[in-house]
N, C-alpha and C. Protein backbone atom coordinates (compact mmCIF):
# COMPACT_ATOMS: atom_id res chain seq x y z
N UNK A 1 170.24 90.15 198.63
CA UNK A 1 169.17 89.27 198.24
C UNK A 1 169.13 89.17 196.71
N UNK A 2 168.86 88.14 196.24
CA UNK A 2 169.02 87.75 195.01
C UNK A 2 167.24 87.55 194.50
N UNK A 3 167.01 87.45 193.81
CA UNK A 3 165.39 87.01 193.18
C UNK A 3 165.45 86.70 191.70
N UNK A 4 165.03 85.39 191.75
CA UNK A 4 165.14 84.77 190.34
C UNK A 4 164.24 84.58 189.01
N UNK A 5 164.15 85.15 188.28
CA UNK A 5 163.05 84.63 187.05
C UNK A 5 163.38 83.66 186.22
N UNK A 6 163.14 82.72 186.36
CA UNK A 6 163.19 81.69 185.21
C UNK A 6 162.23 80.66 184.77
N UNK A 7 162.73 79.85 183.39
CA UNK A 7 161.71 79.41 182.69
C UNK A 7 162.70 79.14 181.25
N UNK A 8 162.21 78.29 180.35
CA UNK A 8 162.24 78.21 178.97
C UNK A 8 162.74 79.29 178.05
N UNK A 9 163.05 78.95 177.40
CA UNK A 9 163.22 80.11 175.99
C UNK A 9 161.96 80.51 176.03
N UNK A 10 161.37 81.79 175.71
CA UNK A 10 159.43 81.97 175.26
C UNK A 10 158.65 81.64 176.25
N UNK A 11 159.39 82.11 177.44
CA UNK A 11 158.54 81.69 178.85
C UNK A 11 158.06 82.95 179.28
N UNK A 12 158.04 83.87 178.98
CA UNK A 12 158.20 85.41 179.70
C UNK A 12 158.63 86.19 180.56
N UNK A 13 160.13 85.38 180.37
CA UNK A 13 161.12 86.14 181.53
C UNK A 13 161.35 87.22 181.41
N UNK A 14 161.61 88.43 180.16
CA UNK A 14 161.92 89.16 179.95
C UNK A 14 160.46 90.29 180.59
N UNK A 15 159.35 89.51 180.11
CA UNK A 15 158.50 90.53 179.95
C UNK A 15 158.30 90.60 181.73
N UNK A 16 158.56 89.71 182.14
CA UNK A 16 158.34 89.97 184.27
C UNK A 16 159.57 90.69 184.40
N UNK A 17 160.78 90.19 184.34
CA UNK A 17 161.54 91.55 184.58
C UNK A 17 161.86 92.47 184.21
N UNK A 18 160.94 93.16 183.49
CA UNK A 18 160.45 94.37 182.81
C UNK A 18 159.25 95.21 183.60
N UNK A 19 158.48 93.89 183.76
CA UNK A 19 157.68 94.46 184.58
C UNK A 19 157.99 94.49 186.20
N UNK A 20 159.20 93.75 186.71
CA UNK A 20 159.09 93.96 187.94
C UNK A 20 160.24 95.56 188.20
N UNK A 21 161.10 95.96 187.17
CA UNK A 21 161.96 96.81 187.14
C UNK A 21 160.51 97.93 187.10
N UNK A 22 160.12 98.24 186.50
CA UNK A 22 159.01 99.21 186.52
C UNK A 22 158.44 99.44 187.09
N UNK A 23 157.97 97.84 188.45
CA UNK A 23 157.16 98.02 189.44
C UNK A 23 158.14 98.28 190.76
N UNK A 24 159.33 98.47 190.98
CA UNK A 24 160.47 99.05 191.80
C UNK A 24 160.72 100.73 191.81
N UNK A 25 160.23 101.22 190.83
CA UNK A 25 160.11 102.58 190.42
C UNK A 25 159.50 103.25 191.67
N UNK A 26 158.05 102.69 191.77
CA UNK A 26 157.15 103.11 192.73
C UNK A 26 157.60 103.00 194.22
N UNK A 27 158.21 102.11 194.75
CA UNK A 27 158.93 101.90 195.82
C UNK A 27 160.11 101.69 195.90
N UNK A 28 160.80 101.80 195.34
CA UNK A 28 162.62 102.34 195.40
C UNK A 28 162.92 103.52 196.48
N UNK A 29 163.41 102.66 197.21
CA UNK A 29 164.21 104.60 198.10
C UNK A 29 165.74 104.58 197.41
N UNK A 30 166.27 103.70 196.18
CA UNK A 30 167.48 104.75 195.73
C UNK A 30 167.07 104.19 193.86
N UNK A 31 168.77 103.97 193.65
CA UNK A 31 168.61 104.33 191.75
C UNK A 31 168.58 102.67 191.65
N UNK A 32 168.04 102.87 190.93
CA UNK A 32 167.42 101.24 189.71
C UNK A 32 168.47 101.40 188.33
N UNK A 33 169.37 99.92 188.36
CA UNK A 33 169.40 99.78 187.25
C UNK A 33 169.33 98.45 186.67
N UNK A 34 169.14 98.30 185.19
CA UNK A 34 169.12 97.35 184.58
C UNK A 34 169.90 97.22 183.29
N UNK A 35 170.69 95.93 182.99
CA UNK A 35 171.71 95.26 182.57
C UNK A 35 171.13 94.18 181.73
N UNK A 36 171.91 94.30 180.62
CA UNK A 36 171.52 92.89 179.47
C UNK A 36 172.53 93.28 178.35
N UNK A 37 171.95 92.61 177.09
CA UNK A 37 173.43 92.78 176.54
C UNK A 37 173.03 92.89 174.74
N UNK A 38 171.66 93.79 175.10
CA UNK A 38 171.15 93.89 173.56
C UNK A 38 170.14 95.34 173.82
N UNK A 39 170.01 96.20 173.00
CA UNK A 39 169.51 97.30 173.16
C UNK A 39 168.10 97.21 172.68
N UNK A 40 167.50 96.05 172.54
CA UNK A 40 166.22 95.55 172.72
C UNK A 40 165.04 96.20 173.05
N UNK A 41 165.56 96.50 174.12
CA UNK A 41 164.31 97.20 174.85
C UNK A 41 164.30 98.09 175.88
N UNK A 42 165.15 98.71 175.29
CA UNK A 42 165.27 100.37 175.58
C UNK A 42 164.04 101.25 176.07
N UNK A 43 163.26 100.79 174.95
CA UNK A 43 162.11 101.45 175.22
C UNK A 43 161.33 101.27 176.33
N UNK A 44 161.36 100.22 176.49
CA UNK A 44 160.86 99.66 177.75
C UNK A 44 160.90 100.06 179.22
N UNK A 45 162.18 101.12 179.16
CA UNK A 45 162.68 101.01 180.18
C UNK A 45 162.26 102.68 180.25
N UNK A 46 162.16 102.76 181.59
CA UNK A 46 161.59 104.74 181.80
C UNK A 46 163.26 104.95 182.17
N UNK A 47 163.62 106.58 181.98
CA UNK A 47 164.22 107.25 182.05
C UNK A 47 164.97 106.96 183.32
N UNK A 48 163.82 106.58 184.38
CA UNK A 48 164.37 107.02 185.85
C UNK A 48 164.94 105.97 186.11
N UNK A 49 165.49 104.89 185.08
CA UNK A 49 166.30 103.48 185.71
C UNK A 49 167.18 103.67 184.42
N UNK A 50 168.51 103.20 184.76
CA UNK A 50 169.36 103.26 184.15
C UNK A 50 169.82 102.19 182.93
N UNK A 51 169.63 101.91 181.80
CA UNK A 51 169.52 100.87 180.99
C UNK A 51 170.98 100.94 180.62
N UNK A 52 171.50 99.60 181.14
CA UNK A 52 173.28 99.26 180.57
C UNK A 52 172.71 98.02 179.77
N UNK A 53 173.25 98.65 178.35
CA UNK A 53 173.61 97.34 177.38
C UNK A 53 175.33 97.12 177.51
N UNK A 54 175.54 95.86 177.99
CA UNK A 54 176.68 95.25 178.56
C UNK A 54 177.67 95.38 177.63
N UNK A 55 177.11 94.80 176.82
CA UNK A 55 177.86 94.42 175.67
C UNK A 55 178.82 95.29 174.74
N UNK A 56 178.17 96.91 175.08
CA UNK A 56 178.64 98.09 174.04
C UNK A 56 180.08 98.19 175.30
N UNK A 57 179.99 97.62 176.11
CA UNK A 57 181.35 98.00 176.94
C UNK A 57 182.63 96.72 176.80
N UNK A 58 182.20 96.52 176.05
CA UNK A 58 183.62 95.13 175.05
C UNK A 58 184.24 95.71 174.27
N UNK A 59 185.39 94.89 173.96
CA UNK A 59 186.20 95.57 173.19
C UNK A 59 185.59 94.69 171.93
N UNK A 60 185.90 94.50 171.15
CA UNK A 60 185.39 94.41 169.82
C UNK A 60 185.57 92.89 169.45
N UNK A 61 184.86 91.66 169.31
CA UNK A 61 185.04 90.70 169.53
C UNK A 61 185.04 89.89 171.07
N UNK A 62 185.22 90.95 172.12
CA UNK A 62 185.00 90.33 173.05
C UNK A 62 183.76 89.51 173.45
N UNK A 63 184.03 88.65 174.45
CA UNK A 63 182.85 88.51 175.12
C UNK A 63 182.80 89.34 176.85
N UNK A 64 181.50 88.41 177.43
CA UNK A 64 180.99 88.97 178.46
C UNK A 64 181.02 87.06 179.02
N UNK A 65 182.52 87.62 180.45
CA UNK A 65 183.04 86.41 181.03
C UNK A 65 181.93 86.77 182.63
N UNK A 66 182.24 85.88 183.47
CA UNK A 66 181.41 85.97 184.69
C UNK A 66 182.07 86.77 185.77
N UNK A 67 183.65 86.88 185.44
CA UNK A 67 184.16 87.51 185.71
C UNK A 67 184.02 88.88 185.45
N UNK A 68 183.59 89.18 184.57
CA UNK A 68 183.57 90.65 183.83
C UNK A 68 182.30 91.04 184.20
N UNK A 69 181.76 90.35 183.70
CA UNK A 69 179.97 91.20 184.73
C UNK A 69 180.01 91.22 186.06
N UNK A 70 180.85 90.08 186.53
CA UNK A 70 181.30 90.94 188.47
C UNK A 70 181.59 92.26 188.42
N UNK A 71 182.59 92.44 187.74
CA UNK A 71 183.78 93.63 187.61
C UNK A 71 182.45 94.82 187.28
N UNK A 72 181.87 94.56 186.35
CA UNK A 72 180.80 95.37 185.87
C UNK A 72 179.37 96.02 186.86
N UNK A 73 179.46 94.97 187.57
CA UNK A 73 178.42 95.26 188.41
C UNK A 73 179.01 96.04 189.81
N UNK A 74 180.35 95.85 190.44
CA UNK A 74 181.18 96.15 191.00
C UNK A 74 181.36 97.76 191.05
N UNK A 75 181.60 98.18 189.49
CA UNK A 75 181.48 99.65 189.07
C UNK A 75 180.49 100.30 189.47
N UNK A 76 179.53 99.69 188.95
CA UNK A 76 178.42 99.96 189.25
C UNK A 76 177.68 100.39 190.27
N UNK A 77 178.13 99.52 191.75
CA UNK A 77 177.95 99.70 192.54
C UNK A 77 178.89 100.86 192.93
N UNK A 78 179.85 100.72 192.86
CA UNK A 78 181.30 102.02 193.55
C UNK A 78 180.98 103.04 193.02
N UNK A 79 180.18 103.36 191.99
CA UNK A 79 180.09 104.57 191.38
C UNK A 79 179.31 105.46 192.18
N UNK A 80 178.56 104.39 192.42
CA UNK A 80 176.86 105.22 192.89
C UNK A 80 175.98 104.47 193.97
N UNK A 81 176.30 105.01 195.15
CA UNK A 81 176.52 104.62 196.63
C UNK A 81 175.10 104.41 196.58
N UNK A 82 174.11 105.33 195.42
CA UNK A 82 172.55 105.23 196.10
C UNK A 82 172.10 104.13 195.13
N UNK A 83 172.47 103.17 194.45
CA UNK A 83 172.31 101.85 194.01
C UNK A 83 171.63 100.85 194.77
N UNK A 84 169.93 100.43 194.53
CA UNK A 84 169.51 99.75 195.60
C UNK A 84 168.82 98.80 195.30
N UNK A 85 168.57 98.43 193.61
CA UNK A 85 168.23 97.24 192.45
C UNK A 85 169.10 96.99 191.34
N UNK A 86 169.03 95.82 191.26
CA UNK A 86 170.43 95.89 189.73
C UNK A 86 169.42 94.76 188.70
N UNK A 87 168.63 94.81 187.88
CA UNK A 87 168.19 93.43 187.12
C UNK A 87 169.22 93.22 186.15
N UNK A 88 169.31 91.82 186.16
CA UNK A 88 170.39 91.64 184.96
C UNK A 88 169.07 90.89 184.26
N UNK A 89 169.04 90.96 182.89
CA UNK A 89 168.00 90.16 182.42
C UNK A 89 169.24 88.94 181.51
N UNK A 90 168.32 87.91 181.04
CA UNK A 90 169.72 87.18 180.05
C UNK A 90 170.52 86.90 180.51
N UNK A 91 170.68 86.21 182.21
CA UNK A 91 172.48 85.79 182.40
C UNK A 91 172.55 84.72 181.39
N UNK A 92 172.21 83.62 181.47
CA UNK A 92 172.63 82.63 181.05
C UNK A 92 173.35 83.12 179.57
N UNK A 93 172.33 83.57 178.67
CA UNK A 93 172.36 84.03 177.49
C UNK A 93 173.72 85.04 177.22
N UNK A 94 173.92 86.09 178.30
CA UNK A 94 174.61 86.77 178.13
C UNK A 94 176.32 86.61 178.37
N UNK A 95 176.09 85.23 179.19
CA UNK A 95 177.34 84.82 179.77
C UNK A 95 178.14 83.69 178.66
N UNK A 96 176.79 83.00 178.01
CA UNK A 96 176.93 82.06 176.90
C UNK A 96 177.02 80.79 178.26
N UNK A 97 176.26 80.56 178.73
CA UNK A 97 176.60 79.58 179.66
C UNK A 97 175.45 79.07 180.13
N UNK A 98 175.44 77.64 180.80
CA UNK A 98 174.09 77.00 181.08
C UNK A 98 173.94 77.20 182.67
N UNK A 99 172.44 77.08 183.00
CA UNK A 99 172.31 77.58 184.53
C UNK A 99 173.07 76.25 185.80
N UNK A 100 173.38 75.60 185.09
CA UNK A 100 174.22 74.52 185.80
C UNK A 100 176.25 75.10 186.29
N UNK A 101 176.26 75.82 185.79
CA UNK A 101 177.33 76.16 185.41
C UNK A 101 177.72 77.72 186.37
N UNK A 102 176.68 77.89 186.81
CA UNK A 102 176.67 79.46 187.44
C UNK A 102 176.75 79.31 188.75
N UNK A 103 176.93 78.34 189.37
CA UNK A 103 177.02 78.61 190.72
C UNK A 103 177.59 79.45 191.79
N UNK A 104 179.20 79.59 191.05
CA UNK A 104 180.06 80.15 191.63
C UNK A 104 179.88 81.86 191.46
N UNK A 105 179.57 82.19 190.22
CA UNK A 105 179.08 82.89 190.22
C UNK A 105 177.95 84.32 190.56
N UNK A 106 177.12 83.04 191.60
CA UNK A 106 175.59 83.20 192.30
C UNK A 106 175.92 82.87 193.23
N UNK A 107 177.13 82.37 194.24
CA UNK A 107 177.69 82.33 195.45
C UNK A 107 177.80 84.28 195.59
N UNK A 108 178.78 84.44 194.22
CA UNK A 108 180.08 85.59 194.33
C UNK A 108 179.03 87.06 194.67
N UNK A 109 178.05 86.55 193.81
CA UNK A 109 176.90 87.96 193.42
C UNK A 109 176.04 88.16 195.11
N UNK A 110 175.60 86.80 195.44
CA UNK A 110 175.21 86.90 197.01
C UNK A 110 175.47 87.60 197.95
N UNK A 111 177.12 87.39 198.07
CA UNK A 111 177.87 87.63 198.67
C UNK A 111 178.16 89.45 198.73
N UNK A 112 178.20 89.83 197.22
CA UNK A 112 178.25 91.10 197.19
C UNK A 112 177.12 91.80 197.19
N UNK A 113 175.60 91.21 196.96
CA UNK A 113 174.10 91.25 197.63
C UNK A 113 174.31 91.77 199.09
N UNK A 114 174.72 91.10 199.57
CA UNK A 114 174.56 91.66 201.19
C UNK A 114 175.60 92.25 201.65
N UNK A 115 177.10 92.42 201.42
CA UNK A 115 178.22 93.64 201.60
C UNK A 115 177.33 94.66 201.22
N UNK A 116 177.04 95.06 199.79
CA UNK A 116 176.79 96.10 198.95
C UNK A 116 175.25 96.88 199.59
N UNK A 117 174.28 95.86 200.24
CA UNK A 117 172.98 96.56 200.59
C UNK A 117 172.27 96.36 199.02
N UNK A 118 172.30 95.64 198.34
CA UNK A 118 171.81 95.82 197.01
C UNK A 118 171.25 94.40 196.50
N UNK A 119 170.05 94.91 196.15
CA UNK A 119 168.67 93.55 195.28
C UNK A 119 169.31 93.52 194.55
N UNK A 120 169.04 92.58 194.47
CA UNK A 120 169.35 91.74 192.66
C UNK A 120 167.93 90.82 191.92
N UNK A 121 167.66 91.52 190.92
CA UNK A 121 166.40 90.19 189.93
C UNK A 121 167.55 89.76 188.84
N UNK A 122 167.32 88.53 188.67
CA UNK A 122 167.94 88.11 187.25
C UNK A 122 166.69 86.86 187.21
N UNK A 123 167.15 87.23 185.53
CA UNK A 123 165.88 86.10 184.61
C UNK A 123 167.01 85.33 184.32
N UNK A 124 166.62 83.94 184.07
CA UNK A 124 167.88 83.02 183.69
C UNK A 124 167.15 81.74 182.93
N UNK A 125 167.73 81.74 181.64
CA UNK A 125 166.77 80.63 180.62
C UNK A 125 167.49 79.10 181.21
N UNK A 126 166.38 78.23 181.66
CA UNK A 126 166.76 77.19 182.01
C UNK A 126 165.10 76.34 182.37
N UNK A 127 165.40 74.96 181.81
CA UNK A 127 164.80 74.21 181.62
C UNK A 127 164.15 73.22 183.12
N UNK A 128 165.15 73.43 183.83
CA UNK A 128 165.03 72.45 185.43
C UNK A 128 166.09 73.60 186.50
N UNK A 129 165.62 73.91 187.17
CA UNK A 129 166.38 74.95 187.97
C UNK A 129 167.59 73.78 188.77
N UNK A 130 168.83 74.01 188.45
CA UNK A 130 169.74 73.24 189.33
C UNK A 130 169.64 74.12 190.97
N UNK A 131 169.77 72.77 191.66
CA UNK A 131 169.81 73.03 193.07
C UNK A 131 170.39 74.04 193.82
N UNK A 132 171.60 74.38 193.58
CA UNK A 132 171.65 75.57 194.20
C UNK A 132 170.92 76.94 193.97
N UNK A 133 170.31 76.64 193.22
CA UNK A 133 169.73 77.74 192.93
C UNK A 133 168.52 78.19 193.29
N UNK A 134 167.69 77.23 194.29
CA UNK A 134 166.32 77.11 194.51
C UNK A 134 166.37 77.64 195.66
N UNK A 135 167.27 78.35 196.18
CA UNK A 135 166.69 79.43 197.62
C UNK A 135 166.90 80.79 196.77
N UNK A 136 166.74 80.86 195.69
CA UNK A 136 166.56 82.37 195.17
C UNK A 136 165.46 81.88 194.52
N UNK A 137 164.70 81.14 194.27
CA UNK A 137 163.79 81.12 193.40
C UNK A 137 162.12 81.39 194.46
């Protein structure tokens, strides 16, 4: 299952999936983590969820392809069987890409949503939600 936050630049995506990662704490039966690609808000985050800044795992100049945050989230999952929320905050942002453009992407993540047994929240900056995307919203 996928669950979507979106909205505008300065819409308060960040601050709901902040607050919904925090409010998973309380009812989680396994490990919480959360993914973005700036060490921002670290603080934000309690101990008992795992804060991956994406980005410190590039090589130097790299970016962060859609491919690579599969791969990333993939680990993620194989590592640690008791994995049972993943928020990515910032796809769009983090991918450098517009929400028109993610489909295949949000097919691929679905798909490994329900193999894997594993939620997914992502916030995603966008102005008009493109269509495929409105059964996660």
């Amino acid at each position: 299952m996928i669950g979507l936050i979106y909205g505008p630049k300065g819409s308060g995506k960040t601050k709901e999936i902040l607050r919904r990662a925090n409010d998973a704490l309380e009812v989680s039966k396994g490990n919480i983590v959360y993914i973005t690609d700036t060490a921002e808000y670290t603080r934000s985050i309690p101990t008992a969820i795992r804060y991956v800044n994406a980005a410190e795992y590039l090589p130097e100049g790299g970016k962060i392809t859609e491919e690579a945050l599969l791969g990333f989230v993939k680990g993620v999952i194989a590592s640690n069987s008791d994995v049972t929320e993943i928020f990515i905050d910032g796809l769009a942002r983090m991918l450098g890409e517009g929400a028109d453009d993610l489909e295949e992407f949000f097919v691929r993540l679905d798909g490994l949503s329900d193999r894997a047994g594993v939620q997914f929240c992502i916030s995603l900056t966008c102005d008009k939600l493109p269509k495929f995307l409105k059964k996660f919203s």
